[in-house]
Protein backbone atom coordinates (compact mmCIF):
# COMPACT_ATOMS: atom_id res chain seq x y z
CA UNK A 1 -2.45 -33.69 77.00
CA UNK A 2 -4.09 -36.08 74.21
CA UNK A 3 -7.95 -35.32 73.67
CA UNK A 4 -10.09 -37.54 71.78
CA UNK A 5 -12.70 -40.29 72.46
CA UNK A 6 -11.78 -43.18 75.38
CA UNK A 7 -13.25 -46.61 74.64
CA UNK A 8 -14.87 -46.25 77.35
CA UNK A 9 -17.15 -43.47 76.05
CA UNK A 10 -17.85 -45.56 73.52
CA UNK A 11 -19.08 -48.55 75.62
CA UNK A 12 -16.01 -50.70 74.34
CA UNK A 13 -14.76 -51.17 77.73
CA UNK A 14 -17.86 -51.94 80.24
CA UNK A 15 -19.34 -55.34 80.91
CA UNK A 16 -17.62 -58.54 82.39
CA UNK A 17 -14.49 -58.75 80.54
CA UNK A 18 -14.49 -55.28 78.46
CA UNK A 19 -12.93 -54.76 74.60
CA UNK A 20 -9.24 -54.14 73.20
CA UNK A 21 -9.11 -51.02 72.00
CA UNK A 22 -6.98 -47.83 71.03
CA UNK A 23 -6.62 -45.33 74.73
CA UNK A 24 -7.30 -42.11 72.65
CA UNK A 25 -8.00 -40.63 76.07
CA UNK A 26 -6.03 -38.47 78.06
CA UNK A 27 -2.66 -39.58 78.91
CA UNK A 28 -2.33 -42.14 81.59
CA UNK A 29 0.47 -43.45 83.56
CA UNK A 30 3.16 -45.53 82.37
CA UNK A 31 1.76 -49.07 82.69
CA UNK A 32 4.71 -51.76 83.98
CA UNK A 33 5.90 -54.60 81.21
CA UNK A 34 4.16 -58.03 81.96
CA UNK A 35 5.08 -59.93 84.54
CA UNK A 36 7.02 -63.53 83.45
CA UNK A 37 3.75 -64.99 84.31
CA UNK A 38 1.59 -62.86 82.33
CA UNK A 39 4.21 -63.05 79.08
CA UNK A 40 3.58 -66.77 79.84
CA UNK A 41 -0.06 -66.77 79.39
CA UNK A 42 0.73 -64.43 76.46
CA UNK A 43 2.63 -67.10 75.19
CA UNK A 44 0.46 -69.78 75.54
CA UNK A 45 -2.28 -68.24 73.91
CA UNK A 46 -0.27 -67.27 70.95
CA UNK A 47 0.81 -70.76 70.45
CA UNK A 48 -3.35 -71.54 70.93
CA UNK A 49 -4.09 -69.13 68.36
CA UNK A 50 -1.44 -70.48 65.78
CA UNK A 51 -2.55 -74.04 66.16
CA UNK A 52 -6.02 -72.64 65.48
CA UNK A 53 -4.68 -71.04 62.04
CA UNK A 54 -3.44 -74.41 61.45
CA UNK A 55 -6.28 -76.86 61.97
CA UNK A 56 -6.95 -78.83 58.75
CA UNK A 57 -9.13 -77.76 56.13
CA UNK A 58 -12.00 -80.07 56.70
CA UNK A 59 -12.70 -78.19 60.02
CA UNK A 60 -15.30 -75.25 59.96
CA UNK A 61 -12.89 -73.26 61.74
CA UNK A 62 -10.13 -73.75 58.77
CA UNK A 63 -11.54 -70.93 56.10
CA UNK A 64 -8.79 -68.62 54.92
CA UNK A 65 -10.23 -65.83 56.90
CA UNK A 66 -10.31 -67.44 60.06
CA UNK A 67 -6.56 -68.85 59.96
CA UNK A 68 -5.87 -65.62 58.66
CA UNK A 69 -6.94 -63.94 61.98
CA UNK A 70 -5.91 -66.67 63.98
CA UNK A 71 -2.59 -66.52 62.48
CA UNK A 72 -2.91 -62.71 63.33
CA UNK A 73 -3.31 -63.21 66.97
CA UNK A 74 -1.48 -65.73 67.20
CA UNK A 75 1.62 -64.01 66.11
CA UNK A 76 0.66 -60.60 68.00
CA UNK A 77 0.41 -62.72 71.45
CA UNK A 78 3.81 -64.22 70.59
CA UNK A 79 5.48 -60.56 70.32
CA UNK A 80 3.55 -58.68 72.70
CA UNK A 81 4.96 -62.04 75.17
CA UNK A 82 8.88 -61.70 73.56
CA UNK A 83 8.68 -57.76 74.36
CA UNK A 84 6.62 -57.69 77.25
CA UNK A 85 4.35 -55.47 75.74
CA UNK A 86 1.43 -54.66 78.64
CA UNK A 87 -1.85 -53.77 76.49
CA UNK A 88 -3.93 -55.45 73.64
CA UNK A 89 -1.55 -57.91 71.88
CA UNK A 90 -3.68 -57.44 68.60
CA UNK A 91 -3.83 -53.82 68.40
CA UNK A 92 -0.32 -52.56 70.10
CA UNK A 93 2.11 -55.29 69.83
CA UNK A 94 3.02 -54.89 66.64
CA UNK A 95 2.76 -51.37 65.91
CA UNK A 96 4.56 -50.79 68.75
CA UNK A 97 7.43 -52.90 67.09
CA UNK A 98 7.02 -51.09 64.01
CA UNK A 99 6.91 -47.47 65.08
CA UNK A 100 9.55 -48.58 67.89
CA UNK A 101 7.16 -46.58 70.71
CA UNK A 102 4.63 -47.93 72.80
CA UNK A 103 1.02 -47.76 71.11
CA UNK A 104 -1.32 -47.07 74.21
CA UNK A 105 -4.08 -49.61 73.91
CA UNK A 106 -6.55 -51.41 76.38
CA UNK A 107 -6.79 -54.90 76.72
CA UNK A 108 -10.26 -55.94 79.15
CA UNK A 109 -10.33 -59.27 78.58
CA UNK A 110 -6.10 -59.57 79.47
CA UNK A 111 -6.83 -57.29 82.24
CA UNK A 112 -9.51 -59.20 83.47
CA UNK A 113 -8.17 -62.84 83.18
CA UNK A 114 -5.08 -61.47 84.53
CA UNK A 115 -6.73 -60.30 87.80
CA UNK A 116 -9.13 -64.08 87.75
CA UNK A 117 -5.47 -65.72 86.99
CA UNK A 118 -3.73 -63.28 89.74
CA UNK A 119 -0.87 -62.81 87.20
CA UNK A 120 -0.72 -60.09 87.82
């Protein structure tokens, strides 16, 4: 059993649509990989996010940092969608990849839209 702080301690996770963040908490069940229709929306939002990172640079939206973390979740959308990776695309997707094991993460604002969306 894994002890540490949950988000939810923290208030990360409360209000309408909650926070990503790292589930340092005790060990909860295996969560089921995304449904075609959530690696969809995934998808979509990844390919939102990149054409954010792209926007020319006489938007306000177009300074390095921004495209930089556009480009970030934008890219982390796209692989948590190609691996069906069920938690928060910007935290676990990629480390996941990486250290080839899930990285346990929660994702309120997926797991809210994908309850508004019924995706899920």
């Amino acid at each position: 059993m894994r002890v540490g702080i949950r988000a939810c301690d923290l208030g990360l996770s409360g209000g309408r649509f909650g926070a990503c963040a790292l589930d340092t908490g005790v060990d909860r069940p295996e969560r089921p990989p995304l449904s075609v229709h959530q690696r969809g929306a995934r998808a979509i939002a990844g390919l939102g996010f990149l054409a954010l990172a792209a926007l020319p640079k006489r938007s306000p939206l177009a300074s390095a940092p921004a495209a930089a973390l556009f480009g970030w979740f934008g890219a982390s959308h796209l692989l948590a969608a190609a691996t069906a990776f069920n938690g928060c695309p910007e935290l676990g997707a990629v480390p996941s990849l990486v250290l080839r094991r899930e990285v346990a993460t929660e994702c309120g604002p997926w797991e809210w839209l994908d309850t508004r969306l019924r995706l899920a």
